[in-house]
PDB file of N, CA and C in Angstrom:
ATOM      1  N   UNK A   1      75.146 148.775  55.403  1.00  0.00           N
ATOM      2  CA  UNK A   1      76.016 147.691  54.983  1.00  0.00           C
ATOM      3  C   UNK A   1      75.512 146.391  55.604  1.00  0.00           C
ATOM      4  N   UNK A   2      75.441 145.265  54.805  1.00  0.00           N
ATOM      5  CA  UNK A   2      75.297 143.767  55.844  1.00  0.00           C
ATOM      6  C   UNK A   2      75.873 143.225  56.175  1.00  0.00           C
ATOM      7  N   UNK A   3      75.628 142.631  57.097  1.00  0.00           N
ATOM      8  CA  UNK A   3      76.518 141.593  57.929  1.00  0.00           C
ATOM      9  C   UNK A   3      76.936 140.462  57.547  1.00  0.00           C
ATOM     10  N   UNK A   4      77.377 140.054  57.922  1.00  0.00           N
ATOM     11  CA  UNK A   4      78.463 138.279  57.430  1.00  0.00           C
ATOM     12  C   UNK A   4      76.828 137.737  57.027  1.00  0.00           C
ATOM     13  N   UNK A   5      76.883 136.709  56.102  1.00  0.00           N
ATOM     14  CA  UNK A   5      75.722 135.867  55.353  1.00  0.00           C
ATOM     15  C   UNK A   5      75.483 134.768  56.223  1.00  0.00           C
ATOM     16  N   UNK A   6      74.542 134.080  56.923  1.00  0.00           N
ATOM     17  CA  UNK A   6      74.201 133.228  57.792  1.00  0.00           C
ATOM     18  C   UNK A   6      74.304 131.499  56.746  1.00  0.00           C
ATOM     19  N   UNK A   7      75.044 130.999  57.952  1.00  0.00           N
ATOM     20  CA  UNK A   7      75.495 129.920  57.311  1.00  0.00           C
ATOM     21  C   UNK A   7      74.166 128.892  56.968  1.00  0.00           C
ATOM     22  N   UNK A   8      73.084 129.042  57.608  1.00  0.00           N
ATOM     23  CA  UNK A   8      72.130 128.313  57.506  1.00  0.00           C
ATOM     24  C   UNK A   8      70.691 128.656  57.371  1.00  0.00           C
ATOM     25  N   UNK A   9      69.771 128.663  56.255  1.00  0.00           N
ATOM     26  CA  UNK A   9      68.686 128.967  56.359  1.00  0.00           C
ATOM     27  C   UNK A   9      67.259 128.756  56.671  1.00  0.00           C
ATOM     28  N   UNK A  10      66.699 129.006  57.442  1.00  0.00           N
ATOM     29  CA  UNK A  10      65.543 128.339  57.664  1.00  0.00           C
ATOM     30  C   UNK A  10      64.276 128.302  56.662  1.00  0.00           C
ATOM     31  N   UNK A  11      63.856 127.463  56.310  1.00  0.00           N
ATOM     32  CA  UNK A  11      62.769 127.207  55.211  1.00  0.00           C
ATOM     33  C   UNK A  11      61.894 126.340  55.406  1.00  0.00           C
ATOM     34  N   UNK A  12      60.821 126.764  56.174  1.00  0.00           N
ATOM     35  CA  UNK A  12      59.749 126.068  56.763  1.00  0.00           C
ATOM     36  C   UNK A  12      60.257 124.744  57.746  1.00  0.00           C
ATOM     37  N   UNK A  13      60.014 123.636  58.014  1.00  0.00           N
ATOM     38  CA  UNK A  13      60.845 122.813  58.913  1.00  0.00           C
ATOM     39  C   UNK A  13      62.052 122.350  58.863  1.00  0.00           C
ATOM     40  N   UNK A  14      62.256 122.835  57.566  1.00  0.00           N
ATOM     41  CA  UNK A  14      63.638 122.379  57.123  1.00  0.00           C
ATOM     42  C   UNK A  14      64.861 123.466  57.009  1.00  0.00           C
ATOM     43  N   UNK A  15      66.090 123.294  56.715  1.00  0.00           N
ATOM     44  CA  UNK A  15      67.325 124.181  56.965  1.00  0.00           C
ATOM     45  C   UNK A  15      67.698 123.625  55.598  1.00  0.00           C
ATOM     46  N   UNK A  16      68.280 125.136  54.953  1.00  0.00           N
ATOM     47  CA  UNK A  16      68.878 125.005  54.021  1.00  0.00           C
ATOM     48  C   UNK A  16      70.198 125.628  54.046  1.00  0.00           C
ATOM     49  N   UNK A  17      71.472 124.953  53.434  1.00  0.00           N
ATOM     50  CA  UNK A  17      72.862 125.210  53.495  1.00  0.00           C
ATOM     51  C   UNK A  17      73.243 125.410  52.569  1.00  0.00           C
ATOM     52  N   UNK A  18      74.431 126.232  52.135  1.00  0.00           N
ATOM     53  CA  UNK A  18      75.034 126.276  50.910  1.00  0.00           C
ATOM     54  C   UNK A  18      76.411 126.402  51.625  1.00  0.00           C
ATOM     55  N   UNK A  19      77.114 125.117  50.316  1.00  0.00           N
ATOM     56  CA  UNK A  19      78.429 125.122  50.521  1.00  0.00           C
ATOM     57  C   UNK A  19      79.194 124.571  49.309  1.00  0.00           C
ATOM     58  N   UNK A  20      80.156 124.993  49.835  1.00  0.00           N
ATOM     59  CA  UNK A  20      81.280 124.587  48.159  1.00  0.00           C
ATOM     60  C   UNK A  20      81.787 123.537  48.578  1.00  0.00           C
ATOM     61  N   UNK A  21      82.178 122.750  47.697  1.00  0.00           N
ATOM     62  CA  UNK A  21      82.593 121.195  47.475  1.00  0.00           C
ATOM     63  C   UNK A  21      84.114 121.209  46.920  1.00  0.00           C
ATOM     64  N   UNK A  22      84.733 120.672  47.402  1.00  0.00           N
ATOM     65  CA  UNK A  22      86.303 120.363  46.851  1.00  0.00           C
ATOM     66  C   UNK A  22      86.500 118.887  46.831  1.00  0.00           C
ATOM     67  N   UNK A  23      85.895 118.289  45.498  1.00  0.00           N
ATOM     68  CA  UNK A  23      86.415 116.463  46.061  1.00  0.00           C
ATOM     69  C   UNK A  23      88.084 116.182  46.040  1.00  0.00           C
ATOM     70  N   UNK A  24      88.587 115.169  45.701  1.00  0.00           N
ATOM     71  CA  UNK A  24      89.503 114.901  45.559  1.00  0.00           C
ATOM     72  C   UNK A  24      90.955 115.016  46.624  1.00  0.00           C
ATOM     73  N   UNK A  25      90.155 116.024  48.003  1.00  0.00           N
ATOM     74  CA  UNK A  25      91.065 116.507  49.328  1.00  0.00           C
ATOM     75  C   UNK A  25      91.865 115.193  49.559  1.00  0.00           C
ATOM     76  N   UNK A  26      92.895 115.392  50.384  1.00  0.00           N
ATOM     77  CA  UNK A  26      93.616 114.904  51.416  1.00  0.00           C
ATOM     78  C   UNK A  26      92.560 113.994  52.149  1.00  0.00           C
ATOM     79  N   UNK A  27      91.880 115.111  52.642  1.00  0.00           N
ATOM     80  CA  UNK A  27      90.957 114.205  53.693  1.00  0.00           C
ATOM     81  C   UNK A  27      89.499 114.861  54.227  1.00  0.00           C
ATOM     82  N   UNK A  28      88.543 114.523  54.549  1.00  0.00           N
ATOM     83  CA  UNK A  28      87.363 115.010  54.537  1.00  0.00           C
ATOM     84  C   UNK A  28      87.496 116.089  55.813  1.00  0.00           C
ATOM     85  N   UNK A  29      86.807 117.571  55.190  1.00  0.00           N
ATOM     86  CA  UNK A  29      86.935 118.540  56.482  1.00  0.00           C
ATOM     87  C   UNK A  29      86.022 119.337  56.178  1.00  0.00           C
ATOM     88  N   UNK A  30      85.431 120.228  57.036  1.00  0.00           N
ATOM     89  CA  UNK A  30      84.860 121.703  57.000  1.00  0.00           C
ATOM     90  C   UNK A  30      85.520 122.771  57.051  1.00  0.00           C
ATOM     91  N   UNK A  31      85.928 123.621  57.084  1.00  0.00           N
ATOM     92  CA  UNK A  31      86.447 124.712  56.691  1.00  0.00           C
ATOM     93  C   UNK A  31      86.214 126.119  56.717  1.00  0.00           C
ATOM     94  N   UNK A  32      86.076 126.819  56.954  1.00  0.00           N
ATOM     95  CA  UNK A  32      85.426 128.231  56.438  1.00  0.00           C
ATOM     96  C   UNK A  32      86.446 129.196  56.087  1.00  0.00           C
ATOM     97  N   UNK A  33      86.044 129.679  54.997  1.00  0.00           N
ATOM     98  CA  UNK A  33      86.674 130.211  53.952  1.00  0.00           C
ATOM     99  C   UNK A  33      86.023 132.322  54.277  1.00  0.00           C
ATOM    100  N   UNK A  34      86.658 132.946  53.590  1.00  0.00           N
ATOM    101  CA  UNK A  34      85.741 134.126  53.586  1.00  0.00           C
ATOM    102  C   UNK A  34      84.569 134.378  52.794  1.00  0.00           C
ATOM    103  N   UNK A  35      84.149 133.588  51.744  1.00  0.00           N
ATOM    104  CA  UNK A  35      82.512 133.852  50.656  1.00  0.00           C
ATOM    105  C   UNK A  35      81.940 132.987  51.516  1.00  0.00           C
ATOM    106  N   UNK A  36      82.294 132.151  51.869  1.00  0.00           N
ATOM    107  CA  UNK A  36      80.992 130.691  52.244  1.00  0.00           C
ATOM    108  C   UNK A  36      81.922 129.340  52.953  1.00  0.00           C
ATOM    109  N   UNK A  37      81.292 128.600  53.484  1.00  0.00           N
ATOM    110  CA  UNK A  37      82.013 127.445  54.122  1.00  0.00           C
ATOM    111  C   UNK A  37      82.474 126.244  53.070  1.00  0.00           C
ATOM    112  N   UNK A  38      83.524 125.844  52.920  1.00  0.00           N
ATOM    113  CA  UNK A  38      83.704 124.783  52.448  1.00  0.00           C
ATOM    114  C   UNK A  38      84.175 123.443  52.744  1.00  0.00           C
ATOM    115  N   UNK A  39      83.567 122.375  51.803  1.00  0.00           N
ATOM    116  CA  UNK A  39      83.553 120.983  52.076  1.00  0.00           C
ATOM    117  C   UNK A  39      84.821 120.487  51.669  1.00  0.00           C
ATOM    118  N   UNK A  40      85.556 119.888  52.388  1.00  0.00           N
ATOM    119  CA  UNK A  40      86.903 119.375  51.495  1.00  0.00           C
ATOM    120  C   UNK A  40      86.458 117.565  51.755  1.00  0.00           C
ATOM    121  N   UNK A  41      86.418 117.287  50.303  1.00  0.00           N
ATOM    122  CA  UNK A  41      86.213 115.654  50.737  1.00  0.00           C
ATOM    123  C   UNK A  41      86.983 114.689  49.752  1.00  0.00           C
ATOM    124  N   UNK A  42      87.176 113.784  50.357  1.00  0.00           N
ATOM    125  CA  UNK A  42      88.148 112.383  49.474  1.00  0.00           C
ATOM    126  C   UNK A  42      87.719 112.254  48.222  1.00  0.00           C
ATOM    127  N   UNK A  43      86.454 112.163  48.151  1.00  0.00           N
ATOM    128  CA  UNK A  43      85.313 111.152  47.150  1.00  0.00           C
ATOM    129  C   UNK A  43      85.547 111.930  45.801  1.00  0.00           C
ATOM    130  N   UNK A  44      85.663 111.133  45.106  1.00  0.00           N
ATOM    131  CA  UNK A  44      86.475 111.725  43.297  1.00  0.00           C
ATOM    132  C   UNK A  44      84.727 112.762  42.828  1.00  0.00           C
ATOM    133  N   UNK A  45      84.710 113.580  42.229  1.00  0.00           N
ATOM    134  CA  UNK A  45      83.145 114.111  41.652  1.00  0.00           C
ATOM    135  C   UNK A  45      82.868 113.252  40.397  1.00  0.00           C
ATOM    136  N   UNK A  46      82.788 112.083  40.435  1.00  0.00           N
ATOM    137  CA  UNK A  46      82.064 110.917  39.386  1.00  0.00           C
ATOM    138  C   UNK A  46      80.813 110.124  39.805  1.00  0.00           C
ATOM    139  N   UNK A  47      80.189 110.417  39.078  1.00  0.00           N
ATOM    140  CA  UNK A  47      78.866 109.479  39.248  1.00  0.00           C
ATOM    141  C   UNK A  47      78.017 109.759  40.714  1.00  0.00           C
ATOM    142  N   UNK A  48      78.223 110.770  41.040  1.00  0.00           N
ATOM    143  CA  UNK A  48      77.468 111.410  42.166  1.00  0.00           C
ATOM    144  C   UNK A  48      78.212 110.634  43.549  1.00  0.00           C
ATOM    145  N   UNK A  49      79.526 110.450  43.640  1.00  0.00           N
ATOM    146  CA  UNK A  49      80.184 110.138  44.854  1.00  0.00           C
ATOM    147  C   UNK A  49      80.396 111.199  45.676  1.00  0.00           C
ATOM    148  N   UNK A  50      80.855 112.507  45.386  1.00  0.00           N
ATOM    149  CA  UNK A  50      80.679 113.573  45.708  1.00  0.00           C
ATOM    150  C   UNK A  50      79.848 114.157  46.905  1.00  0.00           C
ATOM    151  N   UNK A  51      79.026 113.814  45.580  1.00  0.00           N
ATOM    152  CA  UNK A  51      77.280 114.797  46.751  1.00  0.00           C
ATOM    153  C   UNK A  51      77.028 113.340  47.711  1.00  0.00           C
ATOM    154  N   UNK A  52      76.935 111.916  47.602  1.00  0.00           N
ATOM    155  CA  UNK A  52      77.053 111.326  48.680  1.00  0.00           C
ATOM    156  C   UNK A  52      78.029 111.618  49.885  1.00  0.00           C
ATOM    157  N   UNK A  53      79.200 111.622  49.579  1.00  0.00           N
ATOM    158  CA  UNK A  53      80.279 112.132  50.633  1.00  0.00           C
ATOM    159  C   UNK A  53      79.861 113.344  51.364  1.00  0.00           C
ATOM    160  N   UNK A  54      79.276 114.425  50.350  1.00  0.00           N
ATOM    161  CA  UNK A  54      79.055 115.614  50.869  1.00  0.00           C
ATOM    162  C   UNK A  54      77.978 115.070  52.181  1.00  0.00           C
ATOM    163  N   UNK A  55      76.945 114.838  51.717  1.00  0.00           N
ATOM    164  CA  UNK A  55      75.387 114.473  52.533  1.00  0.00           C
ATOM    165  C   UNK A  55      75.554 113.410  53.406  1.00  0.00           C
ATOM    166  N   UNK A  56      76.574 112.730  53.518  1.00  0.00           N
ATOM    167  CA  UNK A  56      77.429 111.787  54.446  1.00  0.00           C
ATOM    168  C   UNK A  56      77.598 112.558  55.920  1.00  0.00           C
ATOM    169  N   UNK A  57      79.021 113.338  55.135  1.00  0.00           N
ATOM    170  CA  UNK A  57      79.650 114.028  56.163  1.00  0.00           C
ATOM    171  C   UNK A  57      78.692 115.182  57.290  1.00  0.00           C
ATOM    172  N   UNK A  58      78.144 116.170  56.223  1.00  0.00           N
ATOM    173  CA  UNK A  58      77.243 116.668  56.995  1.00  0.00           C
ATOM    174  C   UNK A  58      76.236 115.939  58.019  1.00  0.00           C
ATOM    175  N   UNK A  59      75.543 114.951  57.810  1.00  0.00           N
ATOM    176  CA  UNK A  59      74.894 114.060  58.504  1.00  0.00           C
ATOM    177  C   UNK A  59      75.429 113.675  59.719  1.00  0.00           C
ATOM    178  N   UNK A  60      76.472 113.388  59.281  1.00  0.00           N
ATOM    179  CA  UNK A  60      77.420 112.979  60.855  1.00  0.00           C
ATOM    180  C   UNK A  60      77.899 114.208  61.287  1.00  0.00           C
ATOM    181  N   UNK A  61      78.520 115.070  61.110  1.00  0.00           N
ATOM    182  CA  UNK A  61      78.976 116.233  61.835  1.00  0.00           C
ATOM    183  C   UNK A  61      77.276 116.898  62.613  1.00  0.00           C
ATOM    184  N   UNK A  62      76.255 116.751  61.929  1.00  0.00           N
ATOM    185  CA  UNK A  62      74.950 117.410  62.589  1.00  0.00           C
ATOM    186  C   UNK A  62      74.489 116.214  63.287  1.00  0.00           C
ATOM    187  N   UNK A  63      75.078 114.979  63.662  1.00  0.00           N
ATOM    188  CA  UNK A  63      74.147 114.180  64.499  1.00  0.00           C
ATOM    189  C   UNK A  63      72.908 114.040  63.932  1.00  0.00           C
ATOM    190  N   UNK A  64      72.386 113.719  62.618  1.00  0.00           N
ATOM    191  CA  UNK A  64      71.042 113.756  62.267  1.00  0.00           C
ATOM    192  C   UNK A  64      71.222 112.550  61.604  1.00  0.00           C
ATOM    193  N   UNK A  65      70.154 111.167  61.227  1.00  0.00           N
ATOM    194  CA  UNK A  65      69.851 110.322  60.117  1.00  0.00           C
ATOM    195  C   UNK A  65      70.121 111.361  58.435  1.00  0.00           C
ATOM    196  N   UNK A  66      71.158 109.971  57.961  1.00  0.00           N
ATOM    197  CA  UNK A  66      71.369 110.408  56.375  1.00  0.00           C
ATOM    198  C   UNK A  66      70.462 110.884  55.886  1.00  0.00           C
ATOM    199  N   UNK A  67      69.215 110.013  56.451  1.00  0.00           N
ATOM    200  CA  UNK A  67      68.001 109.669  55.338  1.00  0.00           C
ATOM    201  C   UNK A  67      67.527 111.573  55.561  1.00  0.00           C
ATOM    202  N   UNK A  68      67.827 112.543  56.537  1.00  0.00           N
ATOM    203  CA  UNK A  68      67.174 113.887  56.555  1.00  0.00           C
ATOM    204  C   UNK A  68      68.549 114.905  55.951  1.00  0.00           C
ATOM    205  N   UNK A  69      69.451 114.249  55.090  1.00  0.00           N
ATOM    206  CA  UNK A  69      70.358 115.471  54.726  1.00  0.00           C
ATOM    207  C   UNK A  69      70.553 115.161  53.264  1.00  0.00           C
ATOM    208  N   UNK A  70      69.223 116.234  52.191  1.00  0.00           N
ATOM    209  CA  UNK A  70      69.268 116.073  51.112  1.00  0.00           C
ATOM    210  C   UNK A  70      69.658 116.861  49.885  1.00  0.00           C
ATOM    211  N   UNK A  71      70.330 116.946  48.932  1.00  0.00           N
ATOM    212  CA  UNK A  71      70.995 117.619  48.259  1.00  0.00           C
ATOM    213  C   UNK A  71      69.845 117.750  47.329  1.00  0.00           C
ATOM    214  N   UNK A  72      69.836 119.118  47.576  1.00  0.00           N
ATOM    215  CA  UNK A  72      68.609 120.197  47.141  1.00  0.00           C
ATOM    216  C   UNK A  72      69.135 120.966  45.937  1.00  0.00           C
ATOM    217  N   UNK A  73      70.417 121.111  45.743  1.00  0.00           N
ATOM    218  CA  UNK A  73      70.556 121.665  44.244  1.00  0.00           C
ATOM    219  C   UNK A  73      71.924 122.017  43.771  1.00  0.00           C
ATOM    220  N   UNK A  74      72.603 122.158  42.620  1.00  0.00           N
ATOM    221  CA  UNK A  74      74.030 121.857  42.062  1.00  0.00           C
ATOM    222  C   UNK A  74      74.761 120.739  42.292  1.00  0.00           C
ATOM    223  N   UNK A  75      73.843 119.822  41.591  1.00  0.00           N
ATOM    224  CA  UNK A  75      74.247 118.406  41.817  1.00  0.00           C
ATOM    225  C   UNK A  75      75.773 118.101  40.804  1.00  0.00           C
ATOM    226  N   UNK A  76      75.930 119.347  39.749  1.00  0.00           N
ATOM    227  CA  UNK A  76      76.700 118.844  38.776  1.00  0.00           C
ATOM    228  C   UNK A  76      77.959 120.470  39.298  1.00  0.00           C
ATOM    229  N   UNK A  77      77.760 121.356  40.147  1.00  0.00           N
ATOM    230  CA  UNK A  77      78.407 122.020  40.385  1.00  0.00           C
ATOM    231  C   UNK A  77      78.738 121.790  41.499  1.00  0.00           C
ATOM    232  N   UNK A  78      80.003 123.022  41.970  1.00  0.00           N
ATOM    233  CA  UNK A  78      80.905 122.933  43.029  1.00  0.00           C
ATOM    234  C   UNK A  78      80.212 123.346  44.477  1.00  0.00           C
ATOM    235  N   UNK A  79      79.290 124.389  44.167  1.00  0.00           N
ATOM    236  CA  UNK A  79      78.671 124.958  44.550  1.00  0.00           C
ATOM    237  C   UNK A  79      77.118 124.040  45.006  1.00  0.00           C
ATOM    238  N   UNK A  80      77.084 123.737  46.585  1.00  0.00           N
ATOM    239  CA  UNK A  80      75.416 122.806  46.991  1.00  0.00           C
ATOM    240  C   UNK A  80      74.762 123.378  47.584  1.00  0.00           C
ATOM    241  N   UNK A  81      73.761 123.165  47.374  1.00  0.00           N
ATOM    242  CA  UNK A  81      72.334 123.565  48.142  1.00  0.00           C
ATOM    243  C   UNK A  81      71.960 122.171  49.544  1.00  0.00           C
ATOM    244  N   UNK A  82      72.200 122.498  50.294  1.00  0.00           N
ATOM    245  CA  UNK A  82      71.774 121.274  51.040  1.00  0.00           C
ATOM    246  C   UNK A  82      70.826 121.584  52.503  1.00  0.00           C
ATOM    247  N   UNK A  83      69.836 120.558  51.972  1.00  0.00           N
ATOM    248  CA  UNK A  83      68.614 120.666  53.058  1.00  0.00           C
ATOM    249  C   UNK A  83      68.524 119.688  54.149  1.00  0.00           C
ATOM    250  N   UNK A  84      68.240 120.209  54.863  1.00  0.00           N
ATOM    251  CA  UNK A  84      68.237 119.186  56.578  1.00  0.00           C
ATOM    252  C   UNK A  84      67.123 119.400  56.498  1.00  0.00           C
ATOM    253  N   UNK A  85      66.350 118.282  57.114  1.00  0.00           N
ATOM    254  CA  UNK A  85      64.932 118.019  57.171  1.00  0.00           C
ATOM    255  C   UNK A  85      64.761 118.020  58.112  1.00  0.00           C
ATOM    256  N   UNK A  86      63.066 118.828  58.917  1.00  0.00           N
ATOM    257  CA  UNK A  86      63.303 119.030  60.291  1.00  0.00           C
ATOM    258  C   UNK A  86      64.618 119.077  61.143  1.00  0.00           C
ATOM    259  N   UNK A  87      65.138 120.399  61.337  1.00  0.00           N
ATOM    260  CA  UNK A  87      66.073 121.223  61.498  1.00  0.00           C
ATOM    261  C   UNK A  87      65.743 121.901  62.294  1.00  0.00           C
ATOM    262  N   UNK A  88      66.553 123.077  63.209  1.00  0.00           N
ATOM    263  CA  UNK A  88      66.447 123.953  63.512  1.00  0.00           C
ATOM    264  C   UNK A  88      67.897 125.159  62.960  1.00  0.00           C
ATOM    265  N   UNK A  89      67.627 126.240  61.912  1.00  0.00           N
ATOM    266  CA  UNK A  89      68.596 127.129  61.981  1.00  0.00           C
ATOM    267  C   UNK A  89      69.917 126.764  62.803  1.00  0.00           C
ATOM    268  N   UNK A  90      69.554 127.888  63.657  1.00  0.00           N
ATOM    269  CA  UNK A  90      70.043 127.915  64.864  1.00  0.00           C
ATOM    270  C   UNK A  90      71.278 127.033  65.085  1.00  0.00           C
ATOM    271  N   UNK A  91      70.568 125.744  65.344  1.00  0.00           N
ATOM    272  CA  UNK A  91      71.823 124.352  65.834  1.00  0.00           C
ATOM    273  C   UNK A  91      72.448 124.147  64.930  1.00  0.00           C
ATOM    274  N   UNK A  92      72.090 124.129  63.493  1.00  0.00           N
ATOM    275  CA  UNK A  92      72.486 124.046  62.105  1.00  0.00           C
ATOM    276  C   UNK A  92      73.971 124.686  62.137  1.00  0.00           C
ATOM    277  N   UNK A  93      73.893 125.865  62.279  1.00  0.00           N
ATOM    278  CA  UNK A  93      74.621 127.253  62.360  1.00  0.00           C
ATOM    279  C   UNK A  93      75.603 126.960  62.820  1.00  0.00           C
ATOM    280  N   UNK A  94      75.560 127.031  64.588  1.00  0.00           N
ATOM    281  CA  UNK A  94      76.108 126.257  65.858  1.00  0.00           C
ATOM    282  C   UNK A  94      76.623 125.756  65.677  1.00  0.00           C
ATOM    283  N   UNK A  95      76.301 124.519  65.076  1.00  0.00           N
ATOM    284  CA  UNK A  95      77.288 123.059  64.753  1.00  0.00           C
ATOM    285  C   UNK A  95      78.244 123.032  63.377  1.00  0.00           C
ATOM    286  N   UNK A  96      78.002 124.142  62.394  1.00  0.00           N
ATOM    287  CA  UNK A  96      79.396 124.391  61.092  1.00  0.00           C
ATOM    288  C   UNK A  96      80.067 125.466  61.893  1.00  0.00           C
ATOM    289  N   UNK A  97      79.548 126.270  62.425  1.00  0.00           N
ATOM    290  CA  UNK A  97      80.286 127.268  62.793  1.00  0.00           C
ATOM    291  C   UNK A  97      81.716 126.816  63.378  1.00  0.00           C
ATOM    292  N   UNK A  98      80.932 125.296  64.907  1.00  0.00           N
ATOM    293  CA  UNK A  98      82.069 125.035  65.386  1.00  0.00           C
ATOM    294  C   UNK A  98      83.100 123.965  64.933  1.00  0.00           C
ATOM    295  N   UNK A  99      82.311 123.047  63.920  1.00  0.00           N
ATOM    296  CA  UNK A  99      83.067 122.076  62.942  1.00  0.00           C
ATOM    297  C   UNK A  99      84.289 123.007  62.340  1.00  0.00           C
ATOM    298  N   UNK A 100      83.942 124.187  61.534  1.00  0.00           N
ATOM    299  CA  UNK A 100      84.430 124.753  60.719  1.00  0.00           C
ATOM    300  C   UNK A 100      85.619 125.368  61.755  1.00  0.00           C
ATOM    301  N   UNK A 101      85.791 125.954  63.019  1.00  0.00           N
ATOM    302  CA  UNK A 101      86.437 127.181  63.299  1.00  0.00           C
ATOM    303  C   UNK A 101      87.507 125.819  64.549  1.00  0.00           C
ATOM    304  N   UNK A 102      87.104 123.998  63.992  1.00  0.00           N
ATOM    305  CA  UNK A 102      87.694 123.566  64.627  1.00  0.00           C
ATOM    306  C   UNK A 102      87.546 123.271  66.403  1.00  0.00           C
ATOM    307  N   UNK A 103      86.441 123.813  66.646  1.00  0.00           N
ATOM    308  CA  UNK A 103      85.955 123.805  68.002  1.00  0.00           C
ATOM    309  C   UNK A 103      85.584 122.418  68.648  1.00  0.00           C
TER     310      UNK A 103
END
């Protein structure tokens, strides 16, 4: 049987994330859910406000420049692919785990 799905993947220098998107929240949060972690954010899903908010928030919750948190795929779904550029797993992980569980 496998184990819980790792929140963050490593892919050559970079980290790749997948997470679900909820625009329209209360208020911008992380979350973790039981399939996968989710994004709850203000920003309406029009005209790519969304995936900015998304690649926003993450940026600041990982302490990293915007310019290295790029939305790598389901730009038009709920569902993102999102890549940190020069990354490490690991801290990646670390840092939703404890965003998410409120730490």
């Amino acid at each position: 049987m496998a184990g819980p799905r790792p929140l963050a993947l490593q892919d050559g220098a970079d980290v790749v994330v997948e997470i679900r998107v909820q625009p329209r929240a209360s208020r911008d949060e992380l979350v973790a859910r039981p399939e996968a972690l989710a994004l709850r954010l203000t920003a309406p899903p029009v005209e790519g406000a969304a995936n900015l908010a998304a690649c926003r928030f993450l940026a600041k919750l990982l302490d990293v420049p915007r310019s290295r948190v790029i939305l790598d795929g389901g730009e038009t779904s709920r569902t993102k692919r999102i890549r940190i550029r020069d990354a490490r797993a690991a801290d990646v992980q670390a840092r939703l785990a404890a965003a998410a569980h409120g730490c």
